[in-house]
C-alpha atoms as a PDB file:
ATOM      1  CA  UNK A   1    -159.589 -60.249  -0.234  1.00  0.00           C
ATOM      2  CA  UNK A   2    -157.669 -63.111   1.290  1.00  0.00           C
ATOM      3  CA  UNK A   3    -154.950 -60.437   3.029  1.00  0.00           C
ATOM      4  CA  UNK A   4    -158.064 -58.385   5.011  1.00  0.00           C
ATOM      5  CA  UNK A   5    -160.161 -61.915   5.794  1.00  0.00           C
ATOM      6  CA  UNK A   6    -156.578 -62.948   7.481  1.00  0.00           C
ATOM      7  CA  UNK A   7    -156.585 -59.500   9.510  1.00  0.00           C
ATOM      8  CA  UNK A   8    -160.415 -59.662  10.133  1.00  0.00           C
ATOM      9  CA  UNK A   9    -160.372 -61.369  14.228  1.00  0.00           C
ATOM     10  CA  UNK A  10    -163.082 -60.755  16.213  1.00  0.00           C
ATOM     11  CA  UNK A  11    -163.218 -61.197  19.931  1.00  0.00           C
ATOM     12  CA  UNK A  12    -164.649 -64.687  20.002  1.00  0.00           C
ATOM     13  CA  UNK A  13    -165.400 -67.177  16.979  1.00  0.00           C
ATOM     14  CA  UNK A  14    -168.580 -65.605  16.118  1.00  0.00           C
ATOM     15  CA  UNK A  15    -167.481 -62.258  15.848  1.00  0.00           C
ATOM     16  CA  UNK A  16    -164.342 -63.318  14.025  1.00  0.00           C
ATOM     17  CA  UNK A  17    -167.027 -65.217  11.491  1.00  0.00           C
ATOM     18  CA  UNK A  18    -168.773 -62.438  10.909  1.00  0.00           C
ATOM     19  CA  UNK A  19    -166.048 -59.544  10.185  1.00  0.00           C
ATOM     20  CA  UNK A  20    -164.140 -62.770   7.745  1.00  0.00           C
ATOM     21  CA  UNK A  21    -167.103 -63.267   6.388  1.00  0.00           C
ATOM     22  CA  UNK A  22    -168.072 -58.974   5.624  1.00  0.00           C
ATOM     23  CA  UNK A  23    -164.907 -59.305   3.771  1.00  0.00           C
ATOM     24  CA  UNK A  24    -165.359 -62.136   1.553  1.00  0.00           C
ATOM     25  CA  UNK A  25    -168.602 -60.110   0.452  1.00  0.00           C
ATOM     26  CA  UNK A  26    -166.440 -57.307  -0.013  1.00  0.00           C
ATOM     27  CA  UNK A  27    -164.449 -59.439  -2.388  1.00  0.00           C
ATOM     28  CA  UNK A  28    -166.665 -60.546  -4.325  1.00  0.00           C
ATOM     29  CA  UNK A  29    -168.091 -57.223  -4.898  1.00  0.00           C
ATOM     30  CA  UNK A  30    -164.938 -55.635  -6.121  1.00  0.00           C
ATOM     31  CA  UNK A  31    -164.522 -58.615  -8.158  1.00  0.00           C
ATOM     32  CA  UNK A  32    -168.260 -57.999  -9.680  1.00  0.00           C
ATOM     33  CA  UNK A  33    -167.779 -54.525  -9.858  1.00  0.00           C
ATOM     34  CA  UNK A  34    -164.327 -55.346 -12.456  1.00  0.00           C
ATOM     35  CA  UNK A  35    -166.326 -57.269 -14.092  1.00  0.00           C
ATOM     36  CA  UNK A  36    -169.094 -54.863 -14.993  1.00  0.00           C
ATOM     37  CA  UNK A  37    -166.182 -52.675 -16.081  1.00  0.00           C
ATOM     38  CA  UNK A  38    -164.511 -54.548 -18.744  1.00  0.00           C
ATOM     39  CA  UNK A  39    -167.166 -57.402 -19.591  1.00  0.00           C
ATOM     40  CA  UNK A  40    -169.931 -56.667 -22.601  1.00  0.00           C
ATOM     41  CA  UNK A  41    -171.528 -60.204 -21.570  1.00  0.00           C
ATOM     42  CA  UNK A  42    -174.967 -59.878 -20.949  1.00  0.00           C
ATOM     43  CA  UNK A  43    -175.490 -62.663 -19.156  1.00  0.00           C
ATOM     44  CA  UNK A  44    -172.490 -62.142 -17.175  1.00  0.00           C
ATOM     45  CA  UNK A  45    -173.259 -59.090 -16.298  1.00  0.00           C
ATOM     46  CA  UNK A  46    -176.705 -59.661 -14.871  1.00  0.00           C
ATOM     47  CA  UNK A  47    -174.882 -62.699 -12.701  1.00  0.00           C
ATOM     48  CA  UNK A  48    -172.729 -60.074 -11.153  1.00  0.00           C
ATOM     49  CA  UNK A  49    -175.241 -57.344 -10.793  1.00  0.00           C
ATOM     50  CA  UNK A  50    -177.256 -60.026  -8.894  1.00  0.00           C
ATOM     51  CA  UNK A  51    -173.983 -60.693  -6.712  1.00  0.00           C
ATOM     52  CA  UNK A  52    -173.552 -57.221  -5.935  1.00  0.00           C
ATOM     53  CA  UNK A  53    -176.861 -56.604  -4.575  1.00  0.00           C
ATOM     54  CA  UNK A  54    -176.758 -59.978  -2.568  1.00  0.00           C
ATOM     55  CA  UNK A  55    -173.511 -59.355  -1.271  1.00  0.00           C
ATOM     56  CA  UNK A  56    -174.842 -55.483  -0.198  1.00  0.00           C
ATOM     57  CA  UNK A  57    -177.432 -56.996   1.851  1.00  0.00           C
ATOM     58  CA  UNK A  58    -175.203 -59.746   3.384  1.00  0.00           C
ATOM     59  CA  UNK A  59    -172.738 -57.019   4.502  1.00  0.00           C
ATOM     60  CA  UNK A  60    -174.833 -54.872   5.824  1.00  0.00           C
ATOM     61  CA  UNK A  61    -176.512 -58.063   8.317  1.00  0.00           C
ATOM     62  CA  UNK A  62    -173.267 -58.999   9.060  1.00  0.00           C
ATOM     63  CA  UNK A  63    -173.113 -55.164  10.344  1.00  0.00           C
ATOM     64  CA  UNK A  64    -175.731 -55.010  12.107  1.00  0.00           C
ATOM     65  CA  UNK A  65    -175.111 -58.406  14.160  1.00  0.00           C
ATOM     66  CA  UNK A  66    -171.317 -57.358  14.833  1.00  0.00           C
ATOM     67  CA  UNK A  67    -172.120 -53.676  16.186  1.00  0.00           C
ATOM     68  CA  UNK A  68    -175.005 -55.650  18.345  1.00  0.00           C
ATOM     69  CA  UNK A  69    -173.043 -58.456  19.546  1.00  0.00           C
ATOM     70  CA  UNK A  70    -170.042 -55.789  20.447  1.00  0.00           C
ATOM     71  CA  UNK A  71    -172.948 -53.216  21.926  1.00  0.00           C
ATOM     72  CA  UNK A  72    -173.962 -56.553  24.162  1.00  0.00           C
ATOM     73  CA  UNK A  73    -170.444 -57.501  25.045  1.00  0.00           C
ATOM     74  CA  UNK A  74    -170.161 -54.212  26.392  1.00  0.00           C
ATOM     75  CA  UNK A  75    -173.059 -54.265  28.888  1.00  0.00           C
ATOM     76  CA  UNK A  76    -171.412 -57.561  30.504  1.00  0.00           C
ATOM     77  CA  UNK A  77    -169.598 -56.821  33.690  1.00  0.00           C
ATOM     78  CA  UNK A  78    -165.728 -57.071  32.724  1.00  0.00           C
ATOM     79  CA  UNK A  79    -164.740 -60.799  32.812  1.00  0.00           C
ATOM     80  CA  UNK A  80    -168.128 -62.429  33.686  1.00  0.00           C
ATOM     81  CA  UNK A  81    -170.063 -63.149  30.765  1.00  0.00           C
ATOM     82  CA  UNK A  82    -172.448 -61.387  33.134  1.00  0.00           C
ATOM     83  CA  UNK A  83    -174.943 -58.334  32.013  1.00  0.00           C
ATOM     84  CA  UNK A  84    -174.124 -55.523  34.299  1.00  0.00           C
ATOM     85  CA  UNK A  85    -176.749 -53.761  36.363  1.00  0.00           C
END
């Protein structure tokens, strides 16, 4: 996790929040998912059932807010911070 949040840069801060962040949720899914493999603990396993599902929806957010902040970015007029058109 901590070797692809290092490689995750964005092309400003918020960006490079946002793709960090997608793969600390990643993280913490496989770590769930390891867990639900060789832990009988009830309780436990509930805690990282609930983590998985939270960490689904996070992802999939952050998603959605990168590909529209890059989509935006991309109807600015090259070095302006301007929309085009």
């Amino acid at each position: 996790m901590h070797l692809a949040m290092s490689r995750a840069n964005g092309a400003d801060p918020s960006e490079t929040f946002a793709l960090k962040m997608i793969e600390h949720h990643r993280g913490g899914m496989a770590i769930s998912e390891v867990l639900m493999q060789q832990n009988p603990d009830p309780e436990l396993r509930q805690m990282a059932e609930k983590t998985m599902t939270m960490q689904r929806q996070e992802i999939a957010e952050l998603e959605q807010w990168v590909a529209e902040h890059r989509s935006g970015a991309a109807a600015q007029a090259p070095g302006t911070g301007q929309p085009t058109g």
